[in-house]
PDB file of N, CA and C in Angstrom:
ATOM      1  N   UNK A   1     107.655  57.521 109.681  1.00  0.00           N
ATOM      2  CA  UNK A   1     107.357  58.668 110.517  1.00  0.00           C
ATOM      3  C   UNK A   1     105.856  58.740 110.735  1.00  0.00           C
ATOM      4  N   UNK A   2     105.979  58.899 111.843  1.00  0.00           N
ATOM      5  CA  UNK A   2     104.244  58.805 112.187  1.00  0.00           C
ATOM      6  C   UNK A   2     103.668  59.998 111.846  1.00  0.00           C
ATOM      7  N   UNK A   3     103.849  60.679 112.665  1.00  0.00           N
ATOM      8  CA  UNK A   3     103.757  62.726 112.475  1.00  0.00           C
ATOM      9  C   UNK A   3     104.684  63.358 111.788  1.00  0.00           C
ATOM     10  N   UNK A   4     104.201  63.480 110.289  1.00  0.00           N
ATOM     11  CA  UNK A   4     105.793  64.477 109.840  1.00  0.00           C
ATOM     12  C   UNK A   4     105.986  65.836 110.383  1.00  0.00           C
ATOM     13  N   UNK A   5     104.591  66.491 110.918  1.00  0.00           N
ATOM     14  CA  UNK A   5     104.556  67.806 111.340  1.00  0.00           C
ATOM     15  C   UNK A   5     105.571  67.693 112.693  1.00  0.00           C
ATOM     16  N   UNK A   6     105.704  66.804 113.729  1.00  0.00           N
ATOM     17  CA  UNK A   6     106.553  67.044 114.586  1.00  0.00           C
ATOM     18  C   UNK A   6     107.877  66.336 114.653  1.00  0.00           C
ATOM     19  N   UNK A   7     107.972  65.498 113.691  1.00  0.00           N
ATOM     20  CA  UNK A   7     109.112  64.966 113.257  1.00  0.00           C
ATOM     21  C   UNK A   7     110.053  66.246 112.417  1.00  0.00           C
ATOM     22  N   UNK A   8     109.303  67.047 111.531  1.00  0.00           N
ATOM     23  CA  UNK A   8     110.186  67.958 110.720  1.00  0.00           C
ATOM     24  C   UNK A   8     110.042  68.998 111.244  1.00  0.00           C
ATOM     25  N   UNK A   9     108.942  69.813 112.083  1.00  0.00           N
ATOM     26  CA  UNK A   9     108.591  71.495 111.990  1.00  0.00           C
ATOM     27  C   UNK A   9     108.879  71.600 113.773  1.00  0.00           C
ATOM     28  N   UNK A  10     108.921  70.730 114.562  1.00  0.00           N
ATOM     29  CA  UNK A  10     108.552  70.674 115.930  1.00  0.00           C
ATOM     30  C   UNK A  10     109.954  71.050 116.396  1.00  0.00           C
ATOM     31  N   UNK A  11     110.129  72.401 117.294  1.00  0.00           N
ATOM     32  CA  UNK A  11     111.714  72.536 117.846  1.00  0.00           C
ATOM     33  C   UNK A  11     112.177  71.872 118.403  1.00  0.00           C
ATOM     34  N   UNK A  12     111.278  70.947 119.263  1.00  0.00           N
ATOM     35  CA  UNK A  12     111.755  70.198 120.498  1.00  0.00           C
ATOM     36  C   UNK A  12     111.661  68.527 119.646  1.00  0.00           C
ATOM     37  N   UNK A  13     111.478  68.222 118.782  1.00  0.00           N
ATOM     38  CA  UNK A  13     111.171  66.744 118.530  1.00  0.00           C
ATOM     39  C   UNK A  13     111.672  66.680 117.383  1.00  0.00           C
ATOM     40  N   UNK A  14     112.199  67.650 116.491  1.00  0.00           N
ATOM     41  CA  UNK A  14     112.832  67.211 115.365  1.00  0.00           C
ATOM     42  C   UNK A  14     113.680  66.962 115.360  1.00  0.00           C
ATOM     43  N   UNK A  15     114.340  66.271 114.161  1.00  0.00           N
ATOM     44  CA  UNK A  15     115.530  65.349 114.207  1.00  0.00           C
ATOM     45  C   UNK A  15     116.763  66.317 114.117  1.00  0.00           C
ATOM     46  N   UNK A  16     118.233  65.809 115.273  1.00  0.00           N
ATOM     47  CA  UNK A  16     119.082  67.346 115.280  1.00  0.00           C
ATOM     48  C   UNK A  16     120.113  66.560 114.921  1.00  0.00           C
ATOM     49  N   UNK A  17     119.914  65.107 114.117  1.00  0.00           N
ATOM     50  CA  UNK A  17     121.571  64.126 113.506  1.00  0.00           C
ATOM     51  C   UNK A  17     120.901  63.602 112.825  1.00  0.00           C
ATOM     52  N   UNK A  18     121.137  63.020 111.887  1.00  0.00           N
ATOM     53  CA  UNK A  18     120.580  62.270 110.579  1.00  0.00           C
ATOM     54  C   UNK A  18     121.107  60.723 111.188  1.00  0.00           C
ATOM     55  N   UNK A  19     119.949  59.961 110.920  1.00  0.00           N
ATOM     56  CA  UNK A  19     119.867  58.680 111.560  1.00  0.00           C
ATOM     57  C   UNK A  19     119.910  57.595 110.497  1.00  0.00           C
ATOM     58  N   UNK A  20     120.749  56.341 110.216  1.00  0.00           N
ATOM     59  CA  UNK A  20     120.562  55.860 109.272  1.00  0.00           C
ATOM     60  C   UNK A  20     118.870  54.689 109.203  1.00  0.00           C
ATOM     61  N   UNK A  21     118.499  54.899 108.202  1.00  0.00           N
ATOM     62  CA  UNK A  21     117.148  54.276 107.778  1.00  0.00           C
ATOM     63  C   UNK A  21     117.125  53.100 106.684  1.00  0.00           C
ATOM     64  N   UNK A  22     118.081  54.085 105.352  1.00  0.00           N
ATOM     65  CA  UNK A  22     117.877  53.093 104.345  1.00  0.00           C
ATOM     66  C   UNK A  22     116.509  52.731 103.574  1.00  0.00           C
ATOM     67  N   UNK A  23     115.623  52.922 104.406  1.00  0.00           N
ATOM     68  CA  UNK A  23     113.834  53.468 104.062  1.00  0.00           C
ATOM     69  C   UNK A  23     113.760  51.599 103.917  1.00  0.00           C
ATOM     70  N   UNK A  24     114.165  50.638 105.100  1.00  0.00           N
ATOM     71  CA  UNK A  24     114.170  49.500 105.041  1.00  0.00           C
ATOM     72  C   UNK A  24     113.622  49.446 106.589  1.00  0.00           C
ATOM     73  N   UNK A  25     112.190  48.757 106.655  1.00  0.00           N
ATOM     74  CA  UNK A  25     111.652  48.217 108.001  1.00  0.00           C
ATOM     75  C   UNK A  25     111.968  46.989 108.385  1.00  0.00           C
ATOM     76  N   UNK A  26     112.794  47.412 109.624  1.00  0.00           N
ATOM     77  CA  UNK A  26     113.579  46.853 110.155  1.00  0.00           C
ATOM     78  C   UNK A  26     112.754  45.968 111.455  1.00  0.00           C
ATOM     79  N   UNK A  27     112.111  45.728 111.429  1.00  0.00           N
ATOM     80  CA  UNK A  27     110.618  45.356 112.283  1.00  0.00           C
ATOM     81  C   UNK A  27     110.316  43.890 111.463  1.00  0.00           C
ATOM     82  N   UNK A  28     110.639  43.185 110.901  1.00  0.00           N
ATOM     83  CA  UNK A  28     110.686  42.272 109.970  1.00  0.00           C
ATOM     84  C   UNK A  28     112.088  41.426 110.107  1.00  0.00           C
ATOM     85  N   UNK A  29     112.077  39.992 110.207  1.00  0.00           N
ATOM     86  CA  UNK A  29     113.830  39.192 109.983  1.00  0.00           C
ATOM     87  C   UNK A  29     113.865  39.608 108.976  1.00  0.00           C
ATOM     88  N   UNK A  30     112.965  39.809 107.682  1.00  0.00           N
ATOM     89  CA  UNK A  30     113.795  40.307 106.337  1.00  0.00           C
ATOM     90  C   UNK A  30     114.358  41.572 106.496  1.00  0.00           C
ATOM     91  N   UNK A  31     113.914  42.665 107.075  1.00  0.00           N
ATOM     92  CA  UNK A  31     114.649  44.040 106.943  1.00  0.00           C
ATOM     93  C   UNK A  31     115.620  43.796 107.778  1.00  0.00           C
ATOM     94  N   UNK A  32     115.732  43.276 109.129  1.00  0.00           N
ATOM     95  CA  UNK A  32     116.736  43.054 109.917  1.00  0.00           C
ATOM     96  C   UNK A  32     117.974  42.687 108.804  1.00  0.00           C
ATOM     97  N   UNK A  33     117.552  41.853 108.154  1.00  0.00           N
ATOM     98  CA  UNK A  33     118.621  41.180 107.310  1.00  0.00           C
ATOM     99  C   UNK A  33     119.796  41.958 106.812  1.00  0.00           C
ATOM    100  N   UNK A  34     118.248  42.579 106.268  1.00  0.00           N
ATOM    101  CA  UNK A  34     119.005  43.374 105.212  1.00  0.00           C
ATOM    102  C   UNK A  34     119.594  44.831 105.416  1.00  0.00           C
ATOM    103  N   UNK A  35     119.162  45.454 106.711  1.00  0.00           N
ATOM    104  CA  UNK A  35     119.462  46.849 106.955  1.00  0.00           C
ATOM    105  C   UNK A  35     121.055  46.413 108.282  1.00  0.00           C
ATOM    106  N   UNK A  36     121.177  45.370 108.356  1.00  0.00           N
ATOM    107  CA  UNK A  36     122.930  44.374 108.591  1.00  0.00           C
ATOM    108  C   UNK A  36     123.635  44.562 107.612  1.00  0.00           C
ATOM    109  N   UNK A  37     122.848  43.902 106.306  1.00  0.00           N
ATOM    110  CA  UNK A  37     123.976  44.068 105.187  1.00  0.00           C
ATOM    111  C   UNK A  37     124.286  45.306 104.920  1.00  0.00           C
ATOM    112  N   UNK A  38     123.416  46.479 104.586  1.00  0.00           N
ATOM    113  CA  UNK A  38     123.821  47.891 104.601  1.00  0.00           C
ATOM    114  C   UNK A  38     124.847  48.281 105.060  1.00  0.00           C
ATOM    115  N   UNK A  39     124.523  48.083 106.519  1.00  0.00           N
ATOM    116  CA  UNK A  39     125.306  48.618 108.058  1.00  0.00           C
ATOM    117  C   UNK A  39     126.666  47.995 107.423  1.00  0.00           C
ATOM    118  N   UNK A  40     126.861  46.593 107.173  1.00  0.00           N
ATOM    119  CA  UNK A  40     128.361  45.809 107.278  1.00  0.00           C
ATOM    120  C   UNK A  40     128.805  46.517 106.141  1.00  0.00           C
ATOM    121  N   UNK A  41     127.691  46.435 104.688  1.00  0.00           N
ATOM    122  CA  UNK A  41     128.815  47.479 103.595  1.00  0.00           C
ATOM    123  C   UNK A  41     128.964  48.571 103.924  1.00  0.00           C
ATOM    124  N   UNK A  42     128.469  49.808 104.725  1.00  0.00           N
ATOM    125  CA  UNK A  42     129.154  50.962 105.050  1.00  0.00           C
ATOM    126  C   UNK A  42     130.158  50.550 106.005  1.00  0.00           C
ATOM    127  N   UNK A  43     130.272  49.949 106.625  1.00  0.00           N
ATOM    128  CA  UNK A  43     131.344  49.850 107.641  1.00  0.00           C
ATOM    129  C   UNK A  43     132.467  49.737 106.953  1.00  0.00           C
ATOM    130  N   UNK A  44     132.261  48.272 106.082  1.00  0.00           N
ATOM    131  CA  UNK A  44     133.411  48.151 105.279  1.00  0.00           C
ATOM    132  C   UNK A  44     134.305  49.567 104.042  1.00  0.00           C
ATOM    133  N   UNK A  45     133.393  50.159 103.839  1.00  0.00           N
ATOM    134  CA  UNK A  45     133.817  51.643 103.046  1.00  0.00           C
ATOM    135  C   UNK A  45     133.951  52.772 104.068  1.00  0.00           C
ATOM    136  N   UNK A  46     133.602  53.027 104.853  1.00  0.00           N
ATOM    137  CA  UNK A  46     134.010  54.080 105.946  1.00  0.00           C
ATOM    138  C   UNK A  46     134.476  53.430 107.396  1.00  0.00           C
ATOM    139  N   UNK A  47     135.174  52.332 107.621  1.00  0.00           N
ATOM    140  CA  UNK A  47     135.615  52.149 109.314  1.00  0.00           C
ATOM    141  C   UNK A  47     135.614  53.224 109.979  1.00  0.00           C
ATOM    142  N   UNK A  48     135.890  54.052 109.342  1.00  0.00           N
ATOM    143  CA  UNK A  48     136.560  55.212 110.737  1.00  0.00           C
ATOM    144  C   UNK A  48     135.464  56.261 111.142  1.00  0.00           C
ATOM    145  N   UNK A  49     134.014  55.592 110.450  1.00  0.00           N
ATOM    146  CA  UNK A  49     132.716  56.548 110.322  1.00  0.00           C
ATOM    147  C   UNK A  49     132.022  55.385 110.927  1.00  0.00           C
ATOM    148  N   UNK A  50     131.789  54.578 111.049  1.00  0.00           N
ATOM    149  CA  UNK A  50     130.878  53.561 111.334  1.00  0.00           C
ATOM    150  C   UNK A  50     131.657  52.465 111.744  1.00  0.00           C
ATOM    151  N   UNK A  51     131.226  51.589 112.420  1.00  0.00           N
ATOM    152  CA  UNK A  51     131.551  50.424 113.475  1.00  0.00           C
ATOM    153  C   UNK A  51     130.714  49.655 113.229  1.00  0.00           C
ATOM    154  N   UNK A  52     130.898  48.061 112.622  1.00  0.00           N
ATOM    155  CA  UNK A  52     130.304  47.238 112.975  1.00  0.00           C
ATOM    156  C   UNK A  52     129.527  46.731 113.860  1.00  0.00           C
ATOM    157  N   UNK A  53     130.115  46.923 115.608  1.00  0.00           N
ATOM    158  CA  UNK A  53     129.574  46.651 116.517  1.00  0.00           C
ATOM    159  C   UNK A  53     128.287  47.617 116.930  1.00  0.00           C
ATOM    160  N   UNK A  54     128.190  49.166 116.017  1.00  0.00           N
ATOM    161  CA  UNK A  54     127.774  49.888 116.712  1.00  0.00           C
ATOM    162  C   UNK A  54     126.198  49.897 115.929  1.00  0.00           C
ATOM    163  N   UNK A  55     125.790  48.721 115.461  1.00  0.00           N
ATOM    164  CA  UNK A  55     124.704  48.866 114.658  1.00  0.00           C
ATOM    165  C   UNK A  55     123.589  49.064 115.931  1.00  0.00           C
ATOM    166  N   UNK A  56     122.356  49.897 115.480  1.00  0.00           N
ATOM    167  CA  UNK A  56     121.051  50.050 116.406  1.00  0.00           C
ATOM    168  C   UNK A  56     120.220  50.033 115.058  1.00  0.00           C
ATOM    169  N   UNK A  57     118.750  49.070 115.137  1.00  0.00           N
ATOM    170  CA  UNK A  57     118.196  49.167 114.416  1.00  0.00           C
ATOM    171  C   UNK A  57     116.970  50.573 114.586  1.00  0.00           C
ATOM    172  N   UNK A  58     116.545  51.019 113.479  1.00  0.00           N
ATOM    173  CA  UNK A  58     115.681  52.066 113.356  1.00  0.00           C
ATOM    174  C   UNK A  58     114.591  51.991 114.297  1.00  0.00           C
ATOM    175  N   UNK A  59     113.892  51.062 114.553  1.00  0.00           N
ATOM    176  CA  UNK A  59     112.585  50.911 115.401  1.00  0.00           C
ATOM    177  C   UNK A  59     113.411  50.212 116.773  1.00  0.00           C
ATOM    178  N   UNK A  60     114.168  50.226 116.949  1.00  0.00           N
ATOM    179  CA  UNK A  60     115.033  50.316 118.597  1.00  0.00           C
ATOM    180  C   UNK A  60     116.024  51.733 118.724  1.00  0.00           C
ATOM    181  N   UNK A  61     115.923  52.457 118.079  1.00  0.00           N
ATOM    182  CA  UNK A  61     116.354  53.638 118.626  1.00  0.00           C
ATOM    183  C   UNK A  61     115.511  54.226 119.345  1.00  0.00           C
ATOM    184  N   UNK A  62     116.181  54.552 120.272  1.00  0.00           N
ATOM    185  CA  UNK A  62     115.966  55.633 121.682  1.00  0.00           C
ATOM    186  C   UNK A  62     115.422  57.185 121.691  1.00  0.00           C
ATOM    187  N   UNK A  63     115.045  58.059 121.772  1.00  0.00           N
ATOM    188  CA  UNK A  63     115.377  59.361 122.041  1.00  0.00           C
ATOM    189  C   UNK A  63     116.173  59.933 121.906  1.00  0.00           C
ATOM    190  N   UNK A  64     116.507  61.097 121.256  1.00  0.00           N
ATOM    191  CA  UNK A  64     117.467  62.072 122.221  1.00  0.00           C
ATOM    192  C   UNK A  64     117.567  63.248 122.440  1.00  0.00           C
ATOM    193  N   UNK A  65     118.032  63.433 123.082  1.00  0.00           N
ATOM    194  CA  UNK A  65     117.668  64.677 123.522  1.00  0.00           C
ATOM    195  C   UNK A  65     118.725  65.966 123.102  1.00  0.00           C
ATOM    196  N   UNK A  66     118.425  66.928 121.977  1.00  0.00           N
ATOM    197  CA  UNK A  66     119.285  67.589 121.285  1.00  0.00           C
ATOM    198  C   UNK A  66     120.306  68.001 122.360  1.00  0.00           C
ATOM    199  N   UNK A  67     121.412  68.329 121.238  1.00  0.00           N
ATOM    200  CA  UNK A  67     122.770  69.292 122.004  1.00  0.00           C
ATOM    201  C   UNK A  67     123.097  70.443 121.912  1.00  0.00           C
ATOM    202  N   UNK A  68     121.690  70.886 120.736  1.00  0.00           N
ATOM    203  CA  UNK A  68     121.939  72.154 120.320  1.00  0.00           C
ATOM    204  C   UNK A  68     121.786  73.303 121.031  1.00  0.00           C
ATOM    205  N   UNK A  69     122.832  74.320 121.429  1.00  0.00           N
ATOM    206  CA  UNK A  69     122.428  75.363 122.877  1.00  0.00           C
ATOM    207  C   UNK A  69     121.480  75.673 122.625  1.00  0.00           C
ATOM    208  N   UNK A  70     120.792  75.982 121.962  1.00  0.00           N
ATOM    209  CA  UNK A  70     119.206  77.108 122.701  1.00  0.00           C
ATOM    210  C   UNK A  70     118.694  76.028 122.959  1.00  0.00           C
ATOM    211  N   UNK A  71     118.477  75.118 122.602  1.00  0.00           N
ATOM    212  CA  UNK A  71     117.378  73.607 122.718  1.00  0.00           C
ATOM    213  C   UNK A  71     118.101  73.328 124.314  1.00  0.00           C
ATOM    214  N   UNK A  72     119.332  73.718 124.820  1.00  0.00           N
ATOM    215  CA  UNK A  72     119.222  73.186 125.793  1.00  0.00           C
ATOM    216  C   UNK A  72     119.136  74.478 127.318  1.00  0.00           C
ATOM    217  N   UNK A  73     119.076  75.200 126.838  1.00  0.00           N
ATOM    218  CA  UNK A  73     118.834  76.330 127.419  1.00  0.00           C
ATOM    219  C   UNK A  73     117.969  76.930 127.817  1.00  0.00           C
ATOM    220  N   UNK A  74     116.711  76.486 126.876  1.00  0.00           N
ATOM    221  CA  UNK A  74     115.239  76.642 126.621  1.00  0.00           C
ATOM    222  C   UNK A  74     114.515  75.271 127.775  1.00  0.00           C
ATOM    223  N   UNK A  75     115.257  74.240 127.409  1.00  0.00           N
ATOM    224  CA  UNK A  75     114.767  73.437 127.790  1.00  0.00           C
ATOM    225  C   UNK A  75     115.178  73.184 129.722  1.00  0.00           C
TER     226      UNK A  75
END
């Protein structure tokens, strides 16, 4: 996290779903590696929570833009 102040305190930029991390930099073939193996053992213990196919690594996630009504109401 670059800014924890607008990562945690910021209405509009804080996090509104918990994103998996693993606290493994994934910016590296070694973290790649290894934040796969994570991904494949949760898959394998929760299928019906997680998808193999549906891995996104941490430093290629996107934006998003909350769903929460006032956040979108406001906004």
């Amino acid at each position: 996290m670059d800014n924890i102040e607008r990562e945690h305190y910021s209405f509009t930029h804080a996090d509104q779903e918990q994103k998996f991390v693993f606290g493994i930099d994934t910016t590296t073939t070694e973290g790649k590696a290894q934040f796969k193996k994570e991904w494949d053992t949760l898959a394998q213990m929760a299928p019906e929570l997680i998808r193999k196919e549906d891995i996104v690594y941490p430093h290629e996630m996107q934006p998003t833009i909350s769903s929460e009504p006032h956040f979108r109401r406001v906004w």
